[in-house]
PDB file of N, CA and C in Angstrom:
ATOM      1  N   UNK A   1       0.818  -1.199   0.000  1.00  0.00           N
ATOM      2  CA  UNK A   1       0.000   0.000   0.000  1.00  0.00           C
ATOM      3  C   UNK A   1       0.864   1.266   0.000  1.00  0.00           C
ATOM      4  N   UNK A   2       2.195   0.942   1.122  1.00  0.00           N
ATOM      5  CA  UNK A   2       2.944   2.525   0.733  1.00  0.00           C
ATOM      6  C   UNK A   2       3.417   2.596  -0.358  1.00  0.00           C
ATOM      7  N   UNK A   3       4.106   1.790  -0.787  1.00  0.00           N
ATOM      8  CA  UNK A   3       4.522   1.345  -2.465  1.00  0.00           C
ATOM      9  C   UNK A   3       3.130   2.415  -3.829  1.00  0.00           C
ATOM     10  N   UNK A   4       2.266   2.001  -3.558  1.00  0.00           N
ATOM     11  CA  UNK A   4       0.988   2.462  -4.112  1.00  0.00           C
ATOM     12  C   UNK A   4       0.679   4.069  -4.249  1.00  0.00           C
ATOM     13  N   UNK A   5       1.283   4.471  -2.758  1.00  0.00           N
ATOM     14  CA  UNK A   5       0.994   5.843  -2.326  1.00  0.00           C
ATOM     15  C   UNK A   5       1.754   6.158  -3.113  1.00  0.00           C
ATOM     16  N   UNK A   6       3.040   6.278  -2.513  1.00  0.00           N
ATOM     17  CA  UNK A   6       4.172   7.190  -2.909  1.00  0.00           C
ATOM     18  C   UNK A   6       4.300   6.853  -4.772  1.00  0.00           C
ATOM     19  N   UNK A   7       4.165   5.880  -5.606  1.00  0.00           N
ATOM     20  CA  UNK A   7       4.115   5.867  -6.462  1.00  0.00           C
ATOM     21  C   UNK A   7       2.949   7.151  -7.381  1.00  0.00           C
ATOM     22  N   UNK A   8       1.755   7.139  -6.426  1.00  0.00           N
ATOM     23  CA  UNK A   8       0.747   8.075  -6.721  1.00  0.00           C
ATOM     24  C   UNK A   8       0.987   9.539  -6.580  1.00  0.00           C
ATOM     25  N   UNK A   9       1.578   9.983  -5.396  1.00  0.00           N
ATOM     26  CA  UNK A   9       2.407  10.843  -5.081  1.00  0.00           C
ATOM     27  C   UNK A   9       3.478  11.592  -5.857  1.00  0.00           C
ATOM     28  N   UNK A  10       4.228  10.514  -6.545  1.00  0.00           N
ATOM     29  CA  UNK A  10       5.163  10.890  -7.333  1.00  0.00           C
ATOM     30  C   UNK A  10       4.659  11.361  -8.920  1.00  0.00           C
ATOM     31  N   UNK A  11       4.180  10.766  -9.156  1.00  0.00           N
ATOM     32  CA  UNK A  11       3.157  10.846 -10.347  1.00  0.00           C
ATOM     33  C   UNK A  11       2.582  12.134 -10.390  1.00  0.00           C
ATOM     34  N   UNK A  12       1.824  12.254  -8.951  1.00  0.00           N
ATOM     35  CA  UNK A  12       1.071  13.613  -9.354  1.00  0.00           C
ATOM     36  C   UNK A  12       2.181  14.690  -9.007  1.00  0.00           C
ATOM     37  N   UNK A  13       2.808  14.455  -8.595  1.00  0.00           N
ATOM     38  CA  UNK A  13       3.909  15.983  -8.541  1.00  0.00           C
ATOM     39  C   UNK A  13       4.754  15.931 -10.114  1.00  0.00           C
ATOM     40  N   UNK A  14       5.096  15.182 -10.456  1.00  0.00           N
ATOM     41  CA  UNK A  14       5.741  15.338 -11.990  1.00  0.00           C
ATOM     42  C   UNK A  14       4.333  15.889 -12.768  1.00  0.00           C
ATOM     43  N   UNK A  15       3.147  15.492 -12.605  1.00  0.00           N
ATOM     44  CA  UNK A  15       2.152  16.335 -13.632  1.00  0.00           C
ATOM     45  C   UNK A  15       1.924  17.512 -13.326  1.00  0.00           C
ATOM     46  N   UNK A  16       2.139  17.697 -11.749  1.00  0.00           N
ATOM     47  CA  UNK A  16       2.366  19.247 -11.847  1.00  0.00           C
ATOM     48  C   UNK A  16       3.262  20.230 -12.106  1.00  0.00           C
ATOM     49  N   UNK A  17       4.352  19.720 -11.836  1.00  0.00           N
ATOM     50  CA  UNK A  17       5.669  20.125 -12.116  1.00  0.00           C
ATOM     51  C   UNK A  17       5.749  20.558 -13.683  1.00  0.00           C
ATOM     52  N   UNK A  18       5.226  19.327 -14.464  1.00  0.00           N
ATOM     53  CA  UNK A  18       5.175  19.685 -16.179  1.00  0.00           C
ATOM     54  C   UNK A  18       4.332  20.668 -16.431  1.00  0.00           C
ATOM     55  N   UNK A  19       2.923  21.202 -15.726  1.00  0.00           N
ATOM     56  CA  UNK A  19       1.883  21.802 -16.236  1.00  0.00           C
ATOM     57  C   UNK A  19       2.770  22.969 -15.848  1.00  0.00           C
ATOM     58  N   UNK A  20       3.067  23.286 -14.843  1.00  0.00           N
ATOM     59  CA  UNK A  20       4.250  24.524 -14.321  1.00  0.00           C
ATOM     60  C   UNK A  20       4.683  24.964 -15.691  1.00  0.00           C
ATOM     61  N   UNK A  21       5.824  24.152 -15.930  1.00  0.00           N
ATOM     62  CA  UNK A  21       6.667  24.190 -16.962  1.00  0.00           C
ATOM     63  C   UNK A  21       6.073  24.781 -17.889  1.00  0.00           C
ATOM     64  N   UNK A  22       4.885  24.027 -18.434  1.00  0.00           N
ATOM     65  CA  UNK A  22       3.771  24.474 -19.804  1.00  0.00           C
ATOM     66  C   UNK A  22       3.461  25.418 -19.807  1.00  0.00           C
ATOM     67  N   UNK A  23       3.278  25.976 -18.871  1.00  0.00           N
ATOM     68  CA  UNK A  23       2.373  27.342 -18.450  1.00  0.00           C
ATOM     69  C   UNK A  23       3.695  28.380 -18.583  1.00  0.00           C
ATOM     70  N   UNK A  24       4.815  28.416 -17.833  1.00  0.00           N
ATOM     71  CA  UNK A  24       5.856  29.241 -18.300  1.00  0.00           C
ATOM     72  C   UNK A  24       5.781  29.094 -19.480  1.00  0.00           C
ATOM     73  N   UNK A  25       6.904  27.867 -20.179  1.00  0.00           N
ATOM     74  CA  UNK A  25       6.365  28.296 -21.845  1.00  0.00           C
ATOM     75  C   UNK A  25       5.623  28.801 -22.399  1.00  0.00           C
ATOM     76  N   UNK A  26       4.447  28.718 -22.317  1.00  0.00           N
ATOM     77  CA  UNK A  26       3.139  29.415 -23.384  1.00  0.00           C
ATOM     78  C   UNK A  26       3.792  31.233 -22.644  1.00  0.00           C
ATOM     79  N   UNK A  27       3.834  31.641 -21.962  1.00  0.00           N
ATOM     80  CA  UNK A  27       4.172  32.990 -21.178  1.00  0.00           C
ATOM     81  C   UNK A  27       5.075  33.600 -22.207  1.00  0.00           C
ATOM     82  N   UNK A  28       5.980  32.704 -22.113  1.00  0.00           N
ATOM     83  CA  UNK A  28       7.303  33.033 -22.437  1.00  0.00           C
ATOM     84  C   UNK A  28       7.240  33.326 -24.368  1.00  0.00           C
ATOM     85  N   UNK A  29       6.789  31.989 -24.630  1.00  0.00           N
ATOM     86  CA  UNK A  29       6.362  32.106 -26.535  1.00  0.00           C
ATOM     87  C   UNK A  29       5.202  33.368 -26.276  1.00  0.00           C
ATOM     88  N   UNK A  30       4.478  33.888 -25.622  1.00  0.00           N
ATOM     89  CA  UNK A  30       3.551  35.185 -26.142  1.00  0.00           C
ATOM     90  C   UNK A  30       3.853  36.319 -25.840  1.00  0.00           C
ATOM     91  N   UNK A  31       5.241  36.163 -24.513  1.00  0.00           N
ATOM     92  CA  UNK A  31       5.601  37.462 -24.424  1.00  0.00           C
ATOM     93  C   UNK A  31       7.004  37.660 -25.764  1.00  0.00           C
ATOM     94  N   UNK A  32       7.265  36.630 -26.459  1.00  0.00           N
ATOM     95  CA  UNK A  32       8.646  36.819 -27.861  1.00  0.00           C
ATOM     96  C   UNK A  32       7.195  37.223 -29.169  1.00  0.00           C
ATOM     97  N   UNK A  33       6.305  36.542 -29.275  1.00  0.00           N
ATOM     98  CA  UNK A  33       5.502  37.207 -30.102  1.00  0.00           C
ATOM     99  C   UNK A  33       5.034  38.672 -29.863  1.00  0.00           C
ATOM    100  N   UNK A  34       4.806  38.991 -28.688  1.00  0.00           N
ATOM    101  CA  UNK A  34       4.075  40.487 -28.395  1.00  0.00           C
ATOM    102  C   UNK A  34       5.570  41.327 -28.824  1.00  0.00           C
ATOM    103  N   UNK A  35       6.542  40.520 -27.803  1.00  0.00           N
ATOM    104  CA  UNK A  35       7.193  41.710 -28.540  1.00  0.00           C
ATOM    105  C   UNK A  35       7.970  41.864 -30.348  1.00  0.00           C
ATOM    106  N   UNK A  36       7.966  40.883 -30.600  1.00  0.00           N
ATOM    107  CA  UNK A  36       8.011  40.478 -32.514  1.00  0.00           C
ATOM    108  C   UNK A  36       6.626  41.661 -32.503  1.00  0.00           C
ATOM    109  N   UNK A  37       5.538  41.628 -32.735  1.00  0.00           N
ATOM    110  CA  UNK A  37       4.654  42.667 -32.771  1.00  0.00           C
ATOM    111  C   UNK A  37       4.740  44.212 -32.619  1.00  0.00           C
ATOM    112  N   UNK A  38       5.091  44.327 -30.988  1.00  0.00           N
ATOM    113  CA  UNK A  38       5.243  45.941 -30.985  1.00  0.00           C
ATOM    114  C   UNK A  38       6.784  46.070 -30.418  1.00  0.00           C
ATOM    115  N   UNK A  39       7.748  45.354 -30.596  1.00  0.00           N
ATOM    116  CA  UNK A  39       8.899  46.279 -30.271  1.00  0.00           C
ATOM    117  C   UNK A  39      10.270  45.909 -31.171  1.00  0.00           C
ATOM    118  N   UNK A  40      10.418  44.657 -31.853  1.00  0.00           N
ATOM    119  CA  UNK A  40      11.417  44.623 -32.620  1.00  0.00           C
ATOM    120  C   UNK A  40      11.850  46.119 -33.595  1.00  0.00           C
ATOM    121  N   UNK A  41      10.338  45.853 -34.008  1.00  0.00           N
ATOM    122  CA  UNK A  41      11.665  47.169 -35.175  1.00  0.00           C
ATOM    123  C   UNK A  41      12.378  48.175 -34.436  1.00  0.00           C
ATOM    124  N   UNK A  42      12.140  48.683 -33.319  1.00  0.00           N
ATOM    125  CA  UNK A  42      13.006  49.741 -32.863  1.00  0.00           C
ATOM    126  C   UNK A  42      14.393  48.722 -31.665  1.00  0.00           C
ATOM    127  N   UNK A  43      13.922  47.418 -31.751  1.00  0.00           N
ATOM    128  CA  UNK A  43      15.058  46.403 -30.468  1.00  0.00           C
ATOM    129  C   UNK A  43      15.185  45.728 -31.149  1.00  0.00           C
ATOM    130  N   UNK A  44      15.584  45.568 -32.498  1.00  0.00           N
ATOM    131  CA  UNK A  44      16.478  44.285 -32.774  1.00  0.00           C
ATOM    132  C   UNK A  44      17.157  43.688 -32.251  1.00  0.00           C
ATOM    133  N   UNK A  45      17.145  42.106 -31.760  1.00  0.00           N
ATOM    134  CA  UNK A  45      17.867  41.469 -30.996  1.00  0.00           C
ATOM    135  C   UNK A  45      18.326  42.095 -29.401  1.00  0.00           C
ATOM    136  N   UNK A  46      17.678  43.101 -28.926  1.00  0.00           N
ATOM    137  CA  UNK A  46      17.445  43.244 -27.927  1.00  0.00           C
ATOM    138  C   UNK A  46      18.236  44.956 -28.009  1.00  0.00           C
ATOM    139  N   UNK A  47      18.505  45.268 -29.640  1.00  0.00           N
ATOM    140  CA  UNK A  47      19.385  46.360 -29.494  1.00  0.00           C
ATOM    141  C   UNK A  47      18.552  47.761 -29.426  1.00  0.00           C
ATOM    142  N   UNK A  48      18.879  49.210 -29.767  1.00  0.00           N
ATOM    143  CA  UNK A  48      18.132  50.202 -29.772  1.00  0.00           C
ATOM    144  C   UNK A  48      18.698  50.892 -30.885  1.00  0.00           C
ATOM    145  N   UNK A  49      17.949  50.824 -32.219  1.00  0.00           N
ATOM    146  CA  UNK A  49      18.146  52.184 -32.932  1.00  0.00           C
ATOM    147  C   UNK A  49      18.243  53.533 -32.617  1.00  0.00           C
ATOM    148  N   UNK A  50      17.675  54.119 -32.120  1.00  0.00           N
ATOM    149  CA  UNK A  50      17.045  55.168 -31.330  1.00  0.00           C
ATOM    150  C   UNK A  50      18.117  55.539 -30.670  1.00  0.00           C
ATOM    151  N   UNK A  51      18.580  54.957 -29.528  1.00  0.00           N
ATOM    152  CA  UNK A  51      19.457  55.118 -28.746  1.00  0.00           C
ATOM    153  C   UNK A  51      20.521  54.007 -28.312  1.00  0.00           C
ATOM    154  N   UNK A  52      21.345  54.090 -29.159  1.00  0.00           N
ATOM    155  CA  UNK A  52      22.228  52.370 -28.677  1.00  0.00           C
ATOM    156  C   UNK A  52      22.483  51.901 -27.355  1.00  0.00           C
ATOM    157  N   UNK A  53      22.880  52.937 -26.331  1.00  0.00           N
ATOM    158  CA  UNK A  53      22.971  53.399 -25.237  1.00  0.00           C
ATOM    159  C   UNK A  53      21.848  52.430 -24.390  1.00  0.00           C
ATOM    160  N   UNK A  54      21.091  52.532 -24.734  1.00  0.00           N
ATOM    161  CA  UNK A  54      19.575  52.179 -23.976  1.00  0.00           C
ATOM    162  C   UNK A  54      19.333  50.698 -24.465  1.00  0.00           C
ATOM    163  N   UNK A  55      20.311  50.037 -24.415  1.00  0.00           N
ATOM    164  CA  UNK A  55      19.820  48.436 -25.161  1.00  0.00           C
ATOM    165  C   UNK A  55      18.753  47.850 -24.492  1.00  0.00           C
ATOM    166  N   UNK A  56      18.172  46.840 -24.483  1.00  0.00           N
ATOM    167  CA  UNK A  56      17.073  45.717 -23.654  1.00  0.00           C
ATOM    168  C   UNK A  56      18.651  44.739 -23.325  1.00  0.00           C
ATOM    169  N   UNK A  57      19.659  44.865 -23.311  1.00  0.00           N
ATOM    170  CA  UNK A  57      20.650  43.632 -22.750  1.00  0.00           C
ATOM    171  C   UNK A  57      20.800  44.305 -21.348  1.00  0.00           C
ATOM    172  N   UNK A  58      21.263  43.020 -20.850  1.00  0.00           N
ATOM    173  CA  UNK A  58      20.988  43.084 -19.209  1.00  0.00           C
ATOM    174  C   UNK A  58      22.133  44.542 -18.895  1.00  0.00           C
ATOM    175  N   UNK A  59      23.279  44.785 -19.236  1.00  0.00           N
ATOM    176  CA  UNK A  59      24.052  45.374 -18.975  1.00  0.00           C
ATOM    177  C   UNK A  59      23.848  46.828 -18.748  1.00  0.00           C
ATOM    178  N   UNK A  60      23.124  47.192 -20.127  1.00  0.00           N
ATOM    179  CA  UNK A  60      22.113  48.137 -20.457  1.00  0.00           C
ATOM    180  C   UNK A  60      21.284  48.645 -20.062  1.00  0.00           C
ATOM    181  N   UNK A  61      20.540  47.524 -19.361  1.00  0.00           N
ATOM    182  CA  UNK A  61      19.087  47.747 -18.571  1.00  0.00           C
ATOM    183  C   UNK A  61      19.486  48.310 -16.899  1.00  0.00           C
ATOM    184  N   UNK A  62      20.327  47.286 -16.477  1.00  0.00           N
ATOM    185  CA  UNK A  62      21.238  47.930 -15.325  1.00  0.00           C
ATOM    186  C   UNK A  62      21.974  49.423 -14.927  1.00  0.00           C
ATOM    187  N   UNK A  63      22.852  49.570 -15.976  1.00  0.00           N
ATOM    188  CA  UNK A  63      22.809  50.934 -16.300  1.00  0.00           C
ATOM    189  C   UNK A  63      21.737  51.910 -16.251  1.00  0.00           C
ATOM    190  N   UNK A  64      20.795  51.644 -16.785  1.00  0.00           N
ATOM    191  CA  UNK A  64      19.558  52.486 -16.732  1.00  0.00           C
ATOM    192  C   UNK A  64      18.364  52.156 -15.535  1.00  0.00           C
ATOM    193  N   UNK A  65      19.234  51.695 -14.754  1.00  0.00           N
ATOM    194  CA  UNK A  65      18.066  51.206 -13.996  1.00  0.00           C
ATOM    195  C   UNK A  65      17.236  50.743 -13.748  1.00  0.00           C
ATOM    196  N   UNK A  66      16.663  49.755 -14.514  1.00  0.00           N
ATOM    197  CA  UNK A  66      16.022  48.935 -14.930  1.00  0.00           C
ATOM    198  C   UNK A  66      16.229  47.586 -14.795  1.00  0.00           C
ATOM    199  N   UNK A  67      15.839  47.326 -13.290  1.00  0.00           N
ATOM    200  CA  UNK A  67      16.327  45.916 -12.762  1.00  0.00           C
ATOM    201  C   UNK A  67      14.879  45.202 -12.825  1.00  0.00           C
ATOM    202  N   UNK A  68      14.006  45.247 -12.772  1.00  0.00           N
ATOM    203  CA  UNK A  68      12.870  44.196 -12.800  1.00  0.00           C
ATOM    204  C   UNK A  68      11.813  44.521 -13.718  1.00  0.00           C
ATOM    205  N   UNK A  69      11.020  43.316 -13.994  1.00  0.00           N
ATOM    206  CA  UNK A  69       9.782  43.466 -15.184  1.00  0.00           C
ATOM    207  C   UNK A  69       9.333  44.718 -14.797  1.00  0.00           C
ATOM    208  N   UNK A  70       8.833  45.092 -13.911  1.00  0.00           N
ATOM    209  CA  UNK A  70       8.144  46.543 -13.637  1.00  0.00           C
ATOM    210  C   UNK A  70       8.463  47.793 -14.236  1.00  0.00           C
ATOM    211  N   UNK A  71      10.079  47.524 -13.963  1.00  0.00           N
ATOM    212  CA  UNK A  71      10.756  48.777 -14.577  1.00  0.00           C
ATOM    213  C   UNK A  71      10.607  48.638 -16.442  1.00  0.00           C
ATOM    214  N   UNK A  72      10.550  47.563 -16.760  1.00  0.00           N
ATOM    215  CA  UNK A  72      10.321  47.461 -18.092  1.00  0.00           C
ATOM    216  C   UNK A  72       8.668  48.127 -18.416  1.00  0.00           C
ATOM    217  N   UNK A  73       7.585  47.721 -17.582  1.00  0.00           N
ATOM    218  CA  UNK A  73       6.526  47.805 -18.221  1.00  0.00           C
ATOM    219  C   UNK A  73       6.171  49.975 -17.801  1.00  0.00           C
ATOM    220  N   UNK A  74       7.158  49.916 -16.994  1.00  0.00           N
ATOM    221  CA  UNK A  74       6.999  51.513 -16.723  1.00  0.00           C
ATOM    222  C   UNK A  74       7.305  52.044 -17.517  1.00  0.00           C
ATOM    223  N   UNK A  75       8.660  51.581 -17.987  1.00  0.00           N
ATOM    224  CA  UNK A  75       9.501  52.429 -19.196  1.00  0.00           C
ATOM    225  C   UNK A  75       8.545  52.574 -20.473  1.00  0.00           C
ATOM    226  N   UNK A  76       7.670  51.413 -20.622  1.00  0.00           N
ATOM    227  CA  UNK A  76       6.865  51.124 -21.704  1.00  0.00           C
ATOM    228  C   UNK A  76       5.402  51.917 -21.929  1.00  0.00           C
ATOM    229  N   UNK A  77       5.430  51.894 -20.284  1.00  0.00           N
ATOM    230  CA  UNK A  77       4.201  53.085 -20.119  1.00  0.00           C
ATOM    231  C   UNK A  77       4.573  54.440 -20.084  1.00  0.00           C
ATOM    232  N   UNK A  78       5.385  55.127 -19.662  1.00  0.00           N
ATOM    233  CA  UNK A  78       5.778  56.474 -19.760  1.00  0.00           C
ATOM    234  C   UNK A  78       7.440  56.049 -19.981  1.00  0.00           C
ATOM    235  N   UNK A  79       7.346  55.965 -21.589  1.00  0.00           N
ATOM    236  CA  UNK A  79       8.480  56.456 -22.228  1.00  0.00           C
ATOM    237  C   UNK A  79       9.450  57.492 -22.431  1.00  0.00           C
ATOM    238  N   UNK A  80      10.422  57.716 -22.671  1.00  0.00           N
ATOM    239  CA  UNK A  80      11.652  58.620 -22.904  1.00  0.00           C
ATOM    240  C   UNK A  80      11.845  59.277 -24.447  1.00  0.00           C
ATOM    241  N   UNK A  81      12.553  60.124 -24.821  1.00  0.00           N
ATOM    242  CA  UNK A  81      12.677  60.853 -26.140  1.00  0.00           C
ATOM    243  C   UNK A  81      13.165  59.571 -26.708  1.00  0.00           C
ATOM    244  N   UNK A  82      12.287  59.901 -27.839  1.00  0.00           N
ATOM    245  CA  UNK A  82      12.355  58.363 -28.917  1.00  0.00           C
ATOM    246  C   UNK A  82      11.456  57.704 -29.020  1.00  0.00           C
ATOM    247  N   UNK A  83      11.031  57.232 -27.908  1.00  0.00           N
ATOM    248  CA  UNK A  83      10.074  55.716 -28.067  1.00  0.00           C
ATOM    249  C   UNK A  83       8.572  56.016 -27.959  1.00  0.00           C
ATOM    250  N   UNK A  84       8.218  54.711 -28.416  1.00  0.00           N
ATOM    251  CA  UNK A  84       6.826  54.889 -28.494  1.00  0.00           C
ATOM    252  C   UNK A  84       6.004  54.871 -27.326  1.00  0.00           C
ATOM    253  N   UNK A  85       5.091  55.287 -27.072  1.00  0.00           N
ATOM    254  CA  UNK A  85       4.324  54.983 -25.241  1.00  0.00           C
ATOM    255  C   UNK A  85       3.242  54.148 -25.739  1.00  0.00           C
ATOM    256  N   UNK A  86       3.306  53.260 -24.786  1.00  0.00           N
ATOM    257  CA  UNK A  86       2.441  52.142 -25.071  1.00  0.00           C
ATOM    258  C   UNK A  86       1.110  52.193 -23.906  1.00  0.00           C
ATOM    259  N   UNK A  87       0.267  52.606 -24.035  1.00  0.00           N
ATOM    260  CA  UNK A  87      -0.641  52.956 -22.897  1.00  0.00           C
ATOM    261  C   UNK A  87      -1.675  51.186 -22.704  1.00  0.00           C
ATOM    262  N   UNK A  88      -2.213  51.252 -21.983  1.00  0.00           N
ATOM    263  CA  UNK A  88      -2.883  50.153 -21.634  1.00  0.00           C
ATOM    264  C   UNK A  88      -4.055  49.884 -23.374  1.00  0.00           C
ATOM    265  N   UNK A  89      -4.383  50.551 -23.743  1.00  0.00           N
ATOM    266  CA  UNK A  89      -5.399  50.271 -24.426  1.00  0.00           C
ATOM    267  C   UNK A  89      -4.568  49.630 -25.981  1.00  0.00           C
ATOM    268  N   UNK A  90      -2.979  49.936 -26.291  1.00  0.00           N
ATOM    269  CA  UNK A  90      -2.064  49.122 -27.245  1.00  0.00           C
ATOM    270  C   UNK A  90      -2.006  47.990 -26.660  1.00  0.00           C
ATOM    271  N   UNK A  91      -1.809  48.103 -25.519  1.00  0.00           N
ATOM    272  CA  UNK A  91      -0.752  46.334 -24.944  1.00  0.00           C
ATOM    273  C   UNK A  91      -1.449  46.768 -23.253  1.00  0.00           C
ATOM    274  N   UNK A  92      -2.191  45.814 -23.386  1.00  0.00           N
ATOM    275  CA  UNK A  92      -2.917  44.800 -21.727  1.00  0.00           C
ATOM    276  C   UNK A  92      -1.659  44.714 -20.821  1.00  0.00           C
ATOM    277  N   UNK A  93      -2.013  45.223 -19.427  1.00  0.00           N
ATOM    278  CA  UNK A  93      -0.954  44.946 -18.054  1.00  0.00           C
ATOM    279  C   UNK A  93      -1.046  43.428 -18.264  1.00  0.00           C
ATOM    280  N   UNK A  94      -1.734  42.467 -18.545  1.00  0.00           N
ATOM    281  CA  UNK A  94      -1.077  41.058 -19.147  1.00  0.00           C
ATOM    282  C   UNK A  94      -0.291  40.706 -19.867  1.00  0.00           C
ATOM    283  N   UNK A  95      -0.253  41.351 -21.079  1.00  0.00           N
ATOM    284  CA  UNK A  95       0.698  41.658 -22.318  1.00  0.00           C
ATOM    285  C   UNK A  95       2.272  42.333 -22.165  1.00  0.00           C
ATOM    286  N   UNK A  96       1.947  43.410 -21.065  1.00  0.00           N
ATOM    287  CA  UNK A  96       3.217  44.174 -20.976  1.00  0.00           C
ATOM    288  C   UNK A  96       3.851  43.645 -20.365  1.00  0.00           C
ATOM    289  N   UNK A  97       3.265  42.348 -19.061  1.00  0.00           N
ATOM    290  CA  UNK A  97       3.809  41.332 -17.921  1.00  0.00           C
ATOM    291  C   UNK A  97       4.808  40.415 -18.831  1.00  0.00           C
ATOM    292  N   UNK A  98       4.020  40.157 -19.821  1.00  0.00           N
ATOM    293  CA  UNK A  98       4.528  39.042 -20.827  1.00  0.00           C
ATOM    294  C   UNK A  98       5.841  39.460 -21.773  1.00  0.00           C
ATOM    295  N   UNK A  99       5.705  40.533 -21.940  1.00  0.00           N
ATOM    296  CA  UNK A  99       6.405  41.544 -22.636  1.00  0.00           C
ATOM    297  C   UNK A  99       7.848  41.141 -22.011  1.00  0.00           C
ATOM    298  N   UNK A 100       7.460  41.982 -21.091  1.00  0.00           N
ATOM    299  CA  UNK A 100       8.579  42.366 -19.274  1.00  0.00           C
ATOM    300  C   UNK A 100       9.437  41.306 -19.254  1.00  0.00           C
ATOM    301  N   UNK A 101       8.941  40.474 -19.123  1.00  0.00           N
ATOM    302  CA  UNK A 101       8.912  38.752 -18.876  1.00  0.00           C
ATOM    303  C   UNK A 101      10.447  38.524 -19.719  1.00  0.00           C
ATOM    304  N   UNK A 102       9.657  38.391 -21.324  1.00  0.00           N
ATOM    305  CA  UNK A 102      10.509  37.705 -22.425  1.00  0.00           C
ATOM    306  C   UNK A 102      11.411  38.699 -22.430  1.00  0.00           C
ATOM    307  N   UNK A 103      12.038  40.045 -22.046  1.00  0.00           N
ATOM    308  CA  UNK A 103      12.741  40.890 -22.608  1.00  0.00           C
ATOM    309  C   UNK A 103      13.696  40.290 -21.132  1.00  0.00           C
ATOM    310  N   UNK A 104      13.337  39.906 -20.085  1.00  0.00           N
ATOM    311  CA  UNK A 104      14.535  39.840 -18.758  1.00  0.00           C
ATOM    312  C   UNK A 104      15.012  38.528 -18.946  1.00  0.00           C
ATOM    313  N   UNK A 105      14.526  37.488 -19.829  1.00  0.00           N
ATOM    314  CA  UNK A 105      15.185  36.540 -19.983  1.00  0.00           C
ATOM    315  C   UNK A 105      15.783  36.359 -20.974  1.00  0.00           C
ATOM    316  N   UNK A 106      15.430  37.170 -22.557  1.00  0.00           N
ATOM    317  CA  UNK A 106      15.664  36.655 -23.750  1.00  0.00           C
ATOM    318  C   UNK A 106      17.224  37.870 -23.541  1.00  0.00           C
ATOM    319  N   UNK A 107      17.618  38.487 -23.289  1.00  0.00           N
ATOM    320  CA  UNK A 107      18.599  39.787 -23.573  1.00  0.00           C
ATOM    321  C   UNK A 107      19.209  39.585 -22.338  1.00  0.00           C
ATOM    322  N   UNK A 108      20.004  38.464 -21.748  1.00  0.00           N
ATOM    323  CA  UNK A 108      20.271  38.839 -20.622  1.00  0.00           C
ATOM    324  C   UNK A 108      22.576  39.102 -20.857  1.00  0.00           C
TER     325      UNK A 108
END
């Protein structure tokens, strides 16, 4: 019977563990599409036309202060000379999360 348990046990923590996983992924693939959508052309590969200075690479972002998703979705909401402002009604506080997200992992 303990044999039984812990076999059951184990089982259901690896299906959760994977749905975890799944659920990051899908996050992660919609926050590289949102931003393929609204921010590549001015961040290629995480760079800045506009201002080279101001990359999305971690080094960059540090420099500018910009240590967590927040600071990304702020920057995104009240922008700087150059960029576009993205107000809630372009890109959903879900979207910009997602956004936030793929830009602190994909440019690091």
């Amino acid at each position: 019977m303990k044999k039984v348990i812990t076999t059951l046990v184990v089982a259901a923590v690896s299906i959760f563990v994977t749905a975890v996983f799944a659920k990051e992924e899908a996050k992660a693939k919609a926050g590289e599409e949102l931003f393929k959508k609204h921010c590549v052309a001015c961040h290629p590969d995480g760079g800045n036309i506009i201002n080279p200075q101001k990359t999305l690479h971690k080094k960059d972002l540090d420099a500018n202060n910009i240590k967590r998703p927040a600071d990304i979705i702020n920057k995104m909401r009240n922008p700087g000379p150059g960029m576009t402002k993205f107000d809630e009604a372009t890109i959903s506080d879900k979207e910009a999360r997602e956004i936030a997200a793929y830009v602190m992992k994909a440019f690091k």
